[in-house]
PDB file of N, CA and C in Angstrom:
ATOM      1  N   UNK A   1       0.837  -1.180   0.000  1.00  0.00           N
ATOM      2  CA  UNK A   1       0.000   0.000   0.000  1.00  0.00           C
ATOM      3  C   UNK A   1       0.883   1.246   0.000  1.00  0.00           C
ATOM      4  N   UNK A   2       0.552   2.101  -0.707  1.00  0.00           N
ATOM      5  CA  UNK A   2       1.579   3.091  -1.147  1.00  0.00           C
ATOM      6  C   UNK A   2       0.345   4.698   0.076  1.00  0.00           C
ATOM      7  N   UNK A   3       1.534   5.246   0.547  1.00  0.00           N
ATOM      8  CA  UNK A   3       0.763   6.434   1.241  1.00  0.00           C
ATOM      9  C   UNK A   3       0.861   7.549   0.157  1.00  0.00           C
ATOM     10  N   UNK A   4      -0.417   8.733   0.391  1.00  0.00           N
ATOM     11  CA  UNK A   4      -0.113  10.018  -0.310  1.00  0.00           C
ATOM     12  C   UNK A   4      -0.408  10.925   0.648  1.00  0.00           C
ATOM     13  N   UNK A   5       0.567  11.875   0.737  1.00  0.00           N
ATOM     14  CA  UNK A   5       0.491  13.375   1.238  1.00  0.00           C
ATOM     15  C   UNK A   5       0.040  14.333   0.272  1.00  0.00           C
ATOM     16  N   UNK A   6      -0.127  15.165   0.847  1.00  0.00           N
ATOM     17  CA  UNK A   6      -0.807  16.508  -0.132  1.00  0.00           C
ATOM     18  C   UNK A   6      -0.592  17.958   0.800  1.00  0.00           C
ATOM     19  N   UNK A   7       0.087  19.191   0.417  1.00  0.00           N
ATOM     20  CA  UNK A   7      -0.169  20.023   1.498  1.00  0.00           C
ATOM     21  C   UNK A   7      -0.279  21.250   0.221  1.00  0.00           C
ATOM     22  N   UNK A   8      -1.027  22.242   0.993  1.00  0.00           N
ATOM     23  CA  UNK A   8      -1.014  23.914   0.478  1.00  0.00           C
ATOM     24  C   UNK A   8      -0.611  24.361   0.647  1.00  0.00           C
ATOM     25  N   UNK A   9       0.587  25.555   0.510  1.00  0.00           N
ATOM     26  CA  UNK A   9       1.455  26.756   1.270  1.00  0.00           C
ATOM     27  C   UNK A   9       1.617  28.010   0.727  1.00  0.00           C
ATOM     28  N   UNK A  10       0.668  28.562   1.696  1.00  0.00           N
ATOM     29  CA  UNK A  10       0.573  30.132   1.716  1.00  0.00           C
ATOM     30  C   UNK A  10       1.843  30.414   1.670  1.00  0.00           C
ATOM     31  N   UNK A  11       2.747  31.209   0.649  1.00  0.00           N
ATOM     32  CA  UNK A  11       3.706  31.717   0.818  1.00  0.00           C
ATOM     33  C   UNK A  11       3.460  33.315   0.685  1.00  0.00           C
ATOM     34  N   UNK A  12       4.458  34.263   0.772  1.00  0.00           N
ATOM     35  CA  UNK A  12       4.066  35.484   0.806  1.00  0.00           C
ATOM     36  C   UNK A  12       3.446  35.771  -0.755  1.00  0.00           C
ATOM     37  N   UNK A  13       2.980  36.643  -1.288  1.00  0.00           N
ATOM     38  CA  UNK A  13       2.153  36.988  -2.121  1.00  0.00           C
ATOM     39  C   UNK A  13       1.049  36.410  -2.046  1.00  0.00           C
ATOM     40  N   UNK A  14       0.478  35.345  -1.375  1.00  0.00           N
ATOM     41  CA  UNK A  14      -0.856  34.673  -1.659  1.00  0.00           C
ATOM     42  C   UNK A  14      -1.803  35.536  -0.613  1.00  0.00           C
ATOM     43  N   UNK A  15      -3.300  35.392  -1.037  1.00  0.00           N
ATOM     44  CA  UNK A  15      -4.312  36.254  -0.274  1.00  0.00           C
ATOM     45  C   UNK A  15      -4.508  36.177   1.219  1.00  0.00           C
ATOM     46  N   UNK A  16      -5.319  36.686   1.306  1.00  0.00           N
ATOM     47  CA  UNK A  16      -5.984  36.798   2.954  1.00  0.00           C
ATOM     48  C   UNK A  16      -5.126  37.561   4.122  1.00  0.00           C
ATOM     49  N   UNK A  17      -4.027  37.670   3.978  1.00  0.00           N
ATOM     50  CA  UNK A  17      -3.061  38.367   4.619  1.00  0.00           C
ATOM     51  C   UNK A  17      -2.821  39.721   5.225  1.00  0.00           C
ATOM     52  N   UNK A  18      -3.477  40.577   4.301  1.00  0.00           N
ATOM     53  CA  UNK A  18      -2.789  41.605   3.982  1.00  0.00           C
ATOM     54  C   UNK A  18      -2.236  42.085   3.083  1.00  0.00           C
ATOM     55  N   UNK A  19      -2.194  43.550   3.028  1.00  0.00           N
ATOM     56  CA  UNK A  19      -1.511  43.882   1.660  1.00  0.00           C
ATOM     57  C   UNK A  19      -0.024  44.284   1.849  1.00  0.00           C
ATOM     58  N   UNK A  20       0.719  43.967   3.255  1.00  0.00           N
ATOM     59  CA  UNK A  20       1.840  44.012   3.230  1.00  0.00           C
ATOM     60  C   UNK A  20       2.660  42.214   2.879  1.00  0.00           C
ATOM     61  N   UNK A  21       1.728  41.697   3.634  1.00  0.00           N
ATOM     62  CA  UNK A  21       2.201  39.795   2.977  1.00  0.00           C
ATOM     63  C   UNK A  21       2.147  39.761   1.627  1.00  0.00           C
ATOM     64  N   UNK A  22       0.829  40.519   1.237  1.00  0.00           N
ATOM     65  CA  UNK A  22       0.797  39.559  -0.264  1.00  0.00           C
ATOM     66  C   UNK A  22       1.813  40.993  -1.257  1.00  0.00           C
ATOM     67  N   UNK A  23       2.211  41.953  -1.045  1.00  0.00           N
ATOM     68  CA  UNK A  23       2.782  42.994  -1.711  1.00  0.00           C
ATOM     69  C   UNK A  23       4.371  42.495  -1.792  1.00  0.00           C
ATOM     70  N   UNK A  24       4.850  41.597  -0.977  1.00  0.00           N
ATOM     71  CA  UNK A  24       5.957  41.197  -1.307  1.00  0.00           C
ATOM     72  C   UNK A  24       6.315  40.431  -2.924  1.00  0.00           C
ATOM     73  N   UNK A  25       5.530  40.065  -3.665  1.00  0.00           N
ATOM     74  CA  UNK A  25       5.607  40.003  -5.035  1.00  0.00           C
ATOM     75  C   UNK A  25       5.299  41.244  -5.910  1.00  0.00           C
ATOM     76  N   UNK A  26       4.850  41.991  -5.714  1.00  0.00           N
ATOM     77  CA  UNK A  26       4.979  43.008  -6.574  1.00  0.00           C
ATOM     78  C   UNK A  26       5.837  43.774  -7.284  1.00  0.00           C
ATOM     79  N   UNK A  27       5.708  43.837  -8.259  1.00  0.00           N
ATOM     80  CA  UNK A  27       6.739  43.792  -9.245  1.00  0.00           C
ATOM     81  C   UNK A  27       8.085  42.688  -9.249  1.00  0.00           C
ATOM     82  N   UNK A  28       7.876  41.699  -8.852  1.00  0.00           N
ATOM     83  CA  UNK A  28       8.801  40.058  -8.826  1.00  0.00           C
ATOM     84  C   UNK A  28       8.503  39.590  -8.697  1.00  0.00           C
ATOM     85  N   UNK A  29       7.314  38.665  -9.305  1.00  0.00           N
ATOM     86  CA  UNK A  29       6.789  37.558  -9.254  1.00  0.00           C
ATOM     87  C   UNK A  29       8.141  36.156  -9.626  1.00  0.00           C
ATOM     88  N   UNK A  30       7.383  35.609  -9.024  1.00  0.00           N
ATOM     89  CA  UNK A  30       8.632  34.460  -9.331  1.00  0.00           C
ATOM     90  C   UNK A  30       9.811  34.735  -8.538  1.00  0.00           C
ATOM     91  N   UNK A  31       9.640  35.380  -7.493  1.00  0.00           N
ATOM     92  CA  UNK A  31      10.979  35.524  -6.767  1.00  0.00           C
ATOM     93  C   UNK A  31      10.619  34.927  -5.357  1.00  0.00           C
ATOM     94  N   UNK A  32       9.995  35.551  -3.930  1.00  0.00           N
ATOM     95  CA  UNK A  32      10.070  34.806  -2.840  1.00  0.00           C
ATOM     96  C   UNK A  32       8.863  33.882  -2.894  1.00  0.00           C
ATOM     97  N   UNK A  33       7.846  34.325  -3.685  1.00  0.00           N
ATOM     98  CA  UNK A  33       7.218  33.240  -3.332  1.00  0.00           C
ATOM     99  C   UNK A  33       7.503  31.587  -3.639  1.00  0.00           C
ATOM    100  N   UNK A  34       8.064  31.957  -4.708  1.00  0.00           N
ATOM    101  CA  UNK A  34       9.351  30.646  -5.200  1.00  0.00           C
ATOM    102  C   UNK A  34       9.960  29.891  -3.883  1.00  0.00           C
ATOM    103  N   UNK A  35      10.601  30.767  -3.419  1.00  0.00           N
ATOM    104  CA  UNK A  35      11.664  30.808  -2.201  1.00  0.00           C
ATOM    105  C   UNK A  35      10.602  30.168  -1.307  1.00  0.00           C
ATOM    106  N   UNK A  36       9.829  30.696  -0.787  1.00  0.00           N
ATOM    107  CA  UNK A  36       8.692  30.196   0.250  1.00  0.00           C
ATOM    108  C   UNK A  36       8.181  28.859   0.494  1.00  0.00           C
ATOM    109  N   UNK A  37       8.003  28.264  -1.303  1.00  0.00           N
ATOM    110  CA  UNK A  37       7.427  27.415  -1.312  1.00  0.00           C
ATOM    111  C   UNK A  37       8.796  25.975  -0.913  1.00  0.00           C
ATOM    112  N   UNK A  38       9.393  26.322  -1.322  1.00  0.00           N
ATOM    113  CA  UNK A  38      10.462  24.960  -1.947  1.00  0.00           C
ATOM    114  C   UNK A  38      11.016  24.885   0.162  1.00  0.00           C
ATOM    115  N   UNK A  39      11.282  26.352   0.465  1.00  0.00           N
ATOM    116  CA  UNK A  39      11.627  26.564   1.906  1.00  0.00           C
ATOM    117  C   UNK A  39      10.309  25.698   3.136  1.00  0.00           C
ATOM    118  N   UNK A  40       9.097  25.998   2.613  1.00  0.00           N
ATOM    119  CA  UNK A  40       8.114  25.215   3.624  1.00  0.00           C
ATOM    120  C   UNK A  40       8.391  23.893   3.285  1.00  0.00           C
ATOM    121  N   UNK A  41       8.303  23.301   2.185  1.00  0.00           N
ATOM    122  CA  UNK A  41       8.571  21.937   1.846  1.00  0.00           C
ATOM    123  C   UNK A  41       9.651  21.191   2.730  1.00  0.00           C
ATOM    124  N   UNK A  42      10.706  21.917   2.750  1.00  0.00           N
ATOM    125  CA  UNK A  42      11.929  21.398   3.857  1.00  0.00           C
ATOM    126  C   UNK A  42      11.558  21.628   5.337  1.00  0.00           C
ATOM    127  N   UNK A  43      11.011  22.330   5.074  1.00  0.00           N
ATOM    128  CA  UNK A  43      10.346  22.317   6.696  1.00  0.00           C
ATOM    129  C   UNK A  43       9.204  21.597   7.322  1.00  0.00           C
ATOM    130  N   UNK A  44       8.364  21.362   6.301  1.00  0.00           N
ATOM    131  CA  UNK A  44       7.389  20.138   6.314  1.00  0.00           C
ATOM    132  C   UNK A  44       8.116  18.305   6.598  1.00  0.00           C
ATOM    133  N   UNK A  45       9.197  18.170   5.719  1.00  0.00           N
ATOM    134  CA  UNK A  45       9.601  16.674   5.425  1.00  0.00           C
ATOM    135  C   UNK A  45      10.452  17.206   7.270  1.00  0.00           C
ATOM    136  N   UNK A  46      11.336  18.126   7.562  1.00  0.00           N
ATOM    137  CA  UNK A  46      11.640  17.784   8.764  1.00  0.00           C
ATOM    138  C   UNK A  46      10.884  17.580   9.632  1.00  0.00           C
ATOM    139  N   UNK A  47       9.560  18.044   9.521  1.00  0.00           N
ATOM    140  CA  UNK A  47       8.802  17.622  10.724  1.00  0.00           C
ATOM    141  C   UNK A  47       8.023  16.595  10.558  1.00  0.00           C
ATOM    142  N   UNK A  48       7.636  15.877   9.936  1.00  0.00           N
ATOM    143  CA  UNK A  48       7.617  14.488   9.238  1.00  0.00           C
ATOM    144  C   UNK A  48       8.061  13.902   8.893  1.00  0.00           C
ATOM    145  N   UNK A  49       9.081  13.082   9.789  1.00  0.00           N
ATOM    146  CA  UNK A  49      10.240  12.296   9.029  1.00  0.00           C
ATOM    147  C   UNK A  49       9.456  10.913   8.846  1.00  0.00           C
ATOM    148  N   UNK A  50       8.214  10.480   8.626  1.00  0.00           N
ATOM    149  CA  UNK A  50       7.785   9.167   7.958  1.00  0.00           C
ATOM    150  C   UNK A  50       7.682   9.560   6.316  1.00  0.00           C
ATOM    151  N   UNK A  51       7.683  11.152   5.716  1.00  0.00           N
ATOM    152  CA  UNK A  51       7.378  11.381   4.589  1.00  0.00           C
ATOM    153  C   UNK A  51       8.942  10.865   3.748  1.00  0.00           C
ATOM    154  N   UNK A  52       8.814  10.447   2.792  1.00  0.00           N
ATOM    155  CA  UNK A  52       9.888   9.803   1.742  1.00  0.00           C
ATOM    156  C   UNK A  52      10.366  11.377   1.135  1.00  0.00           C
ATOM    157  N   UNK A  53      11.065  11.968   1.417  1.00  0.00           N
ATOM    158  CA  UNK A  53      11.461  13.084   0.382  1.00  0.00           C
ATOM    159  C   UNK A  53      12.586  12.582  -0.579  1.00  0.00           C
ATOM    160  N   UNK A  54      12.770  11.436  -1.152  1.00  0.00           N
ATOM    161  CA  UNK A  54      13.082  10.801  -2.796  1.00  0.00           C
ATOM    162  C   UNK A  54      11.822  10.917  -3.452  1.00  0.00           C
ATOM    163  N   UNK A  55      10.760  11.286  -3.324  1.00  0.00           N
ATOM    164  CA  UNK A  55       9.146  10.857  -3.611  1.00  0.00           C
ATOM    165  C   UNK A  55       8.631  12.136  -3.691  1.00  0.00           C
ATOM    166  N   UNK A  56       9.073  13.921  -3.884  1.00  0.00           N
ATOM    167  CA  UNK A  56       8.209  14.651  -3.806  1.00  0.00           C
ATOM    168  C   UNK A  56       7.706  14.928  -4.967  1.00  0.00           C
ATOM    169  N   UNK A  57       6.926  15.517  -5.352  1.00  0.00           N
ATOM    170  CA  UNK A  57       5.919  15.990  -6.763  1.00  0.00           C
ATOM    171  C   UNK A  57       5.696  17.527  -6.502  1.00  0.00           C
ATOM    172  N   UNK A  58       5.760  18.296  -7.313  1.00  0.00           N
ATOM    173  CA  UNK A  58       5.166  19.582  -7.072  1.00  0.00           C
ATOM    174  C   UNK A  58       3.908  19.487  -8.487  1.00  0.00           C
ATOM    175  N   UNK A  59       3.098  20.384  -8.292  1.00  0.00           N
ATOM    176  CA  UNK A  59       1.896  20.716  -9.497  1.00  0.00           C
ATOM    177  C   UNK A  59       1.192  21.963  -9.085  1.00  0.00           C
ATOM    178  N   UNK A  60       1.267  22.329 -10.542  1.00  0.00           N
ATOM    179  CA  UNK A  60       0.297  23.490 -10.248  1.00  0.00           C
ATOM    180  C   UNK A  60       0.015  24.220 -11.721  1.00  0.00           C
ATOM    181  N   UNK A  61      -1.593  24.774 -11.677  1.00  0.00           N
ATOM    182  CA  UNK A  61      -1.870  25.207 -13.171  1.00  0.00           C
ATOM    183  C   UNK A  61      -2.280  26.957 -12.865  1.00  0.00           C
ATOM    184  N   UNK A  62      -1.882  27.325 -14.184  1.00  0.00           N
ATOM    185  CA  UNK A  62      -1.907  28.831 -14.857  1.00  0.00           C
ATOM    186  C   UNK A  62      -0.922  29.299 -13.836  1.00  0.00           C
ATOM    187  N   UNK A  63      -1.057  30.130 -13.305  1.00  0.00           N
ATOM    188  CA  UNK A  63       0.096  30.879 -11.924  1.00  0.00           C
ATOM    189  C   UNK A  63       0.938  29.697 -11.374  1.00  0.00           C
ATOM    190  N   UNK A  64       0.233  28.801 -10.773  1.00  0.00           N
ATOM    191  CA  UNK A  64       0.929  27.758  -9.919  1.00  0.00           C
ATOM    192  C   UNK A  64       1.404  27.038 -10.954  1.00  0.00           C
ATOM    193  N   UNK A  65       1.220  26.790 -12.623  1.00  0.00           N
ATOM    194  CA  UNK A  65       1.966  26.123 -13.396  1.00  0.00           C
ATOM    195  C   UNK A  65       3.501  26.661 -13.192  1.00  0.00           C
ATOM    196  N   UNK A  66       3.173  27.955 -13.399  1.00  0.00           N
ATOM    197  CA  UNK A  66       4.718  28.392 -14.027  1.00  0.00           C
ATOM    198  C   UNK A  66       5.480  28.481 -12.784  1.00  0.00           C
ATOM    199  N   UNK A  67       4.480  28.540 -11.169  1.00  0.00           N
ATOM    200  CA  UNK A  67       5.168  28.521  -9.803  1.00  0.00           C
ATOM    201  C   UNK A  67       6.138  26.842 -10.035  1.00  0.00           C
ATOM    202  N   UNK A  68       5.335  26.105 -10.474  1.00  0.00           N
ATOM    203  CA  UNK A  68       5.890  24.598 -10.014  1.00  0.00           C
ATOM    204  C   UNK A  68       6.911  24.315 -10.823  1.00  0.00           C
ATOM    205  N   UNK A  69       7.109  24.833 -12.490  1.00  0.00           N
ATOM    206  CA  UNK A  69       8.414  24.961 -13.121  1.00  0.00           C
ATOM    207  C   UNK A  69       9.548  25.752 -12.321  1.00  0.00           C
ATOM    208  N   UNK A  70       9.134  26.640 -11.648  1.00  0.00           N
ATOM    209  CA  UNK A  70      10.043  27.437 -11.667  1.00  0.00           C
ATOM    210  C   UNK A  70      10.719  26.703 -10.023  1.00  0.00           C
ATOM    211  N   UNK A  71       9.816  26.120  -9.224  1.00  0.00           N
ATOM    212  CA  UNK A  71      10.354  25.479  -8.478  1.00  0.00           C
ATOM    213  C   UNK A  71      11.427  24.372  -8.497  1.00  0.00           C
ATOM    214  N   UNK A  72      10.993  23.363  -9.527  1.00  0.00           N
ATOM    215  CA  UNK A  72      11.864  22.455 -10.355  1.00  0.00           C
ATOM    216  C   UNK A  72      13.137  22.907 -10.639  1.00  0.00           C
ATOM    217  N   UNK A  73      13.050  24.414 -11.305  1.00  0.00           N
ATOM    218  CA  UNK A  73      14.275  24.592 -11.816  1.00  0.00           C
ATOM    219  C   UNK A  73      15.363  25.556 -10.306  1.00  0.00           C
ATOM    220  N   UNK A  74      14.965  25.787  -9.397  1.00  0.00           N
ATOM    221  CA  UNK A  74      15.433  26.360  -8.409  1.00  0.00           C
ATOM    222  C   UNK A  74      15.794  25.626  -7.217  1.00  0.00           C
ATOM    223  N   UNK A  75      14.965  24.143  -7.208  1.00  0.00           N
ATOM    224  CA  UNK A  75      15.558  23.411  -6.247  1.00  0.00           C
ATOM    225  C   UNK A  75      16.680  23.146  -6.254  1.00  0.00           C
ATOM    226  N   UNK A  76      17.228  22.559  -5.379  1.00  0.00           N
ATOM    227  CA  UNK A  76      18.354  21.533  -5.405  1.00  0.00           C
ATOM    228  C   UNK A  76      18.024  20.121  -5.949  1.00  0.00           C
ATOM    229  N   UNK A  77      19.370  19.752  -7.186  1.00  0.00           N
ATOM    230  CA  UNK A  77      18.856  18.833  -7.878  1.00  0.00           C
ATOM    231  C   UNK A  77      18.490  17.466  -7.018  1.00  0.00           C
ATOM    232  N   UNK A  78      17.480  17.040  -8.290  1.00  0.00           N
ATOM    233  CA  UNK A  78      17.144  15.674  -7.595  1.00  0.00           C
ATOM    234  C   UNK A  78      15.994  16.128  -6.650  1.00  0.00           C
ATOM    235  N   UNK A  79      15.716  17.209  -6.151  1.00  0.00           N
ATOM    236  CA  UNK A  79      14.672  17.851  -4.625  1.00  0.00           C
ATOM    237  C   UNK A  79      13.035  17.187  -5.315  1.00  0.00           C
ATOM    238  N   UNK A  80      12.702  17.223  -6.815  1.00  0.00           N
ATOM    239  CA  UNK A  80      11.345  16.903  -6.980  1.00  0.00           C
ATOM    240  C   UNK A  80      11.722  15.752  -8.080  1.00  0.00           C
ATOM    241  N   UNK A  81      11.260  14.784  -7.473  1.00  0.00           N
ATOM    242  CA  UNK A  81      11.024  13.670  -8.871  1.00  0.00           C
ATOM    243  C   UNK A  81      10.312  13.520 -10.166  1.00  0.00           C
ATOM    244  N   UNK A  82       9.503  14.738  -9.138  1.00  0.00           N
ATOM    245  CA  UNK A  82       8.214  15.223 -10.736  1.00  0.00           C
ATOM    246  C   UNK A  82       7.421  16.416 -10.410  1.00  0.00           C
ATOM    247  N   UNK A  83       7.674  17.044 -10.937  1.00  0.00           N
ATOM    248  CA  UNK A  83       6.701  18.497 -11.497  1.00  0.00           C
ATOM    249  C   UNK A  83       5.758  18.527 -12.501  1.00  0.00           C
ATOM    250  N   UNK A  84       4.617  19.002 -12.112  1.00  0.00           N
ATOM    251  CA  UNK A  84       3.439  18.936 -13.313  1.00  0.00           C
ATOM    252  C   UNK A  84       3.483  20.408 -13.442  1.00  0.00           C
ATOM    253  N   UNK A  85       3.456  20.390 -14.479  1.00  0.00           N
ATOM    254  CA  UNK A  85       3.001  22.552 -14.884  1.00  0.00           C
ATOM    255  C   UNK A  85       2.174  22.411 -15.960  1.00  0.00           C
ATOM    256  N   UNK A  86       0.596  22.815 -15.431  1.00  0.00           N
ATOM    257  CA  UNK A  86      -0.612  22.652 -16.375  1.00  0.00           C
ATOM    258  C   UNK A  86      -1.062  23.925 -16.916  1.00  0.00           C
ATOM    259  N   UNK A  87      -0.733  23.985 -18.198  1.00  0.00           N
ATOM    260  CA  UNK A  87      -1.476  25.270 -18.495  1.00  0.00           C
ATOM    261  C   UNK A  87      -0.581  26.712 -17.805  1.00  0.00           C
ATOM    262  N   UNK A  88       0.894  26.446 -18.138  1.00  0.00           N
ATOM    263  CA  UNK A  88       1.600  27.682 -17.432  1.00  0.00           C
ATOM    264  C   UNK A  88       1.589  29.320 -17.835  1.00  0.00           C
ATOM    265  N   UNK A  89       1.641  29.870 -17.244  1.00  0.00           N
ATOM    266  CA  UNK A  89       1.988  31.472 -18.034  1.00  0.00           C
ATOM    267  C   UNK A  89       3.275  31.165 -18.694  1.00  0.00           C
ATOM    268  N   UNK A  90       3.096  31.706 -19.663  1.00  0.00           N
ATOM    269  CA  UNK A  90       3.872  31.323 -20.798  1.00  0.00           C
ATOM    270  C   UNK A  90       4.379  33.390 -20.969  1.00  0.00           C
ATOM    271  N   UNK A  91       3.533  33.960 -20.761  1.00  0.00           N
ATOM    272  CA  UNK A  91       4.014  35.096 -21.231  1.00  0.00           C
ATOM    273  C   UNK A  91       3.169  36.208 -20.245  1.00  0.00           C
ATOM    274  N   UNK A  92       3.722  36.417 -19.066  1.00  0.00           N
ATOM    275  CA  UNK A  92       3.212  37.547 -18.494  1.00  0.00           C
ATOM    276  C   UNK A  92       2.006  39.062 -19.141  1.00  0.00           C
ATOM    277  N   UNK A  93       2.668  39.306 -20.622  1.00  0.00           N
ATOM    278  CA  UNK A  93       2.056  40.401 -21.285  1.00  0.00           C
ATOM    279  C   UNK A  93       0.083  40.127 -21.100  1.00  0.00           C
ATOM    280  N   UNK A  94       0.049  38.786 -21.174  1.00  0.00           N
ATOM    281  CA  UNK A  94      -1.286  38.298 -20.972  1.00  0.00           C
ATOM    282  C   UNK A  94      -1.876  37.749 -20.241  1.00  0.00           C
ATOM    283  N   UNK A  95      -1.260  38.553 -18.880  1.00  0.00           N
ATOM    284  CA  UNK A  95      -1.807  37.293 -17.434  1.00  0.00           C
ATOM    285  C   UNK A  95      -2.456  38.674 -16.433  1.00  0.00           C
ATOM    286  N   UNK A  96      -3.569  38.679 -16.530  1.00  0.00           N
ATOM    287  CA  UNK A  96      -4.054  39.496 -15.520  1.00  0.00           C
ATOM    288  C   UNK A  96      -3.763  40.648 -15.355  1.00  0.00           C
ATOM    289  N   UNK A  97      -3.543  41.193 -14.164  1.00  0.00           N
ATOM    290  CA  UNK A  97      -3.652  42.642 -13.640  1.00  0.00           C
ATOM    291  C   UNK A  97      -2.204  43.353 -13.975  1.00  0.00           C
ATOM    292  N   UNK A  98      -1.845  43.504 -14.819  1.00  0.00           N
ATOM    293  CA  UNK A  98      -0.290  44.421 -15.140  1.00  0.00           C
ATOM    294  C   UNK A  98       0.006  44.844 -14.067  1.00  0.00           C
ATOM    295  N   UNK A  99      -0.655  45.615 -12.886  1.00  0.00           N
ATOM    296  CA  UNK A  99       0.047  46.642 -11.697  1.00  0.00           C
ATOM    297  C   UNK A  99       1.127  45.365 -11.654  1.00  0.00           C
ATOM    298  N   UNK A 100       0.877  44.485 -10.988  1.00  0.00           N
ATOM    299  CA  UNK A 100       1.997  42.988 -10.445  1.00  0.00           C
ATOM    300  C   UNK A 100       3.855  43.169 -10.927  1.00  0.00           C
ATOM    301  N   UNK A 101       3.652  43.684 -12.039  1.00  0.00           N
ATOM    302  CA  UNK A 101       4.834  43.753 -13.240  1.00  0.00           C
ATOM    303  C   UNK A 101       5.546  44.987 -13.042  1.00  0.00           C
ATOM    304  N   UNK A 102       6.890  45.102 -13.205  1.00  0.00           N
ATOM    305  CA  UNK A 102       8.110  45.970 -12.772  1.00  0.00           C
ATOM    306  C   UNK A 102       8.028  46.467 -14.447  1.00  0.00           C
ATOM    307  N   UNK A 103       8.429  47.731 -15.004  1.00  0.00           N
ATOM    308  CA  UNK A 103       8.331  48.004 -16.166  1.00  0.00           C
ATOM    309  C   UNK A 103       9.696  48.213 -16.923  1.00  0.00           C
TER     310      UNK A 103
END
């Protein structure tokens, strides 16, 4: 019998916070919240040492696509065995609210 974990992580830029939490992406997307995510992950498997971290997966579509590539490519190698990126931003010029974007 094979186990599955699953977790969510608010990293800074994500809602409900505040507009000083979530303003830390503005104008850098793809920068701490990157950092945030791959950083809770190590902090998750230490406090769960029954979780296999040879075994992690990241996924995520439109925003969280291009979050979970970009995680892949920022880990430390070998850190995800598999990344899904569904439907990624491919090109900022066409993703929502421009304020987000440094000019």
């Amino acid at each position: 019998m094979q186990l599955t974990t699953a977790s969510q992580i608010d990293g800074r830029g994500s809602n409900g916070r505040g507009w000083k939490y979530r303003s830390a992406i503005y104008g850098a997307l793809g920068t701490v919240e990157i950092e945030d995510q791959i950083e809770a992950i190590r902090q998750v498997i230490k406090k769960y040492p029954f979780l296999d971290a040879r075994r992690l997966s990241v996924f995520g579509w439109s925003y969280g696509g291009f979050a979970a590539a970009l995680m892949a490519e920022r880990a430390p190698e070998a850190f995800f065995k598999c990344a899904i990126s569904v439907a990624p931003v491919a090109n900022f010029q066409y993703y929502g609210n421009a304020s987000y974007f440094s000019s």
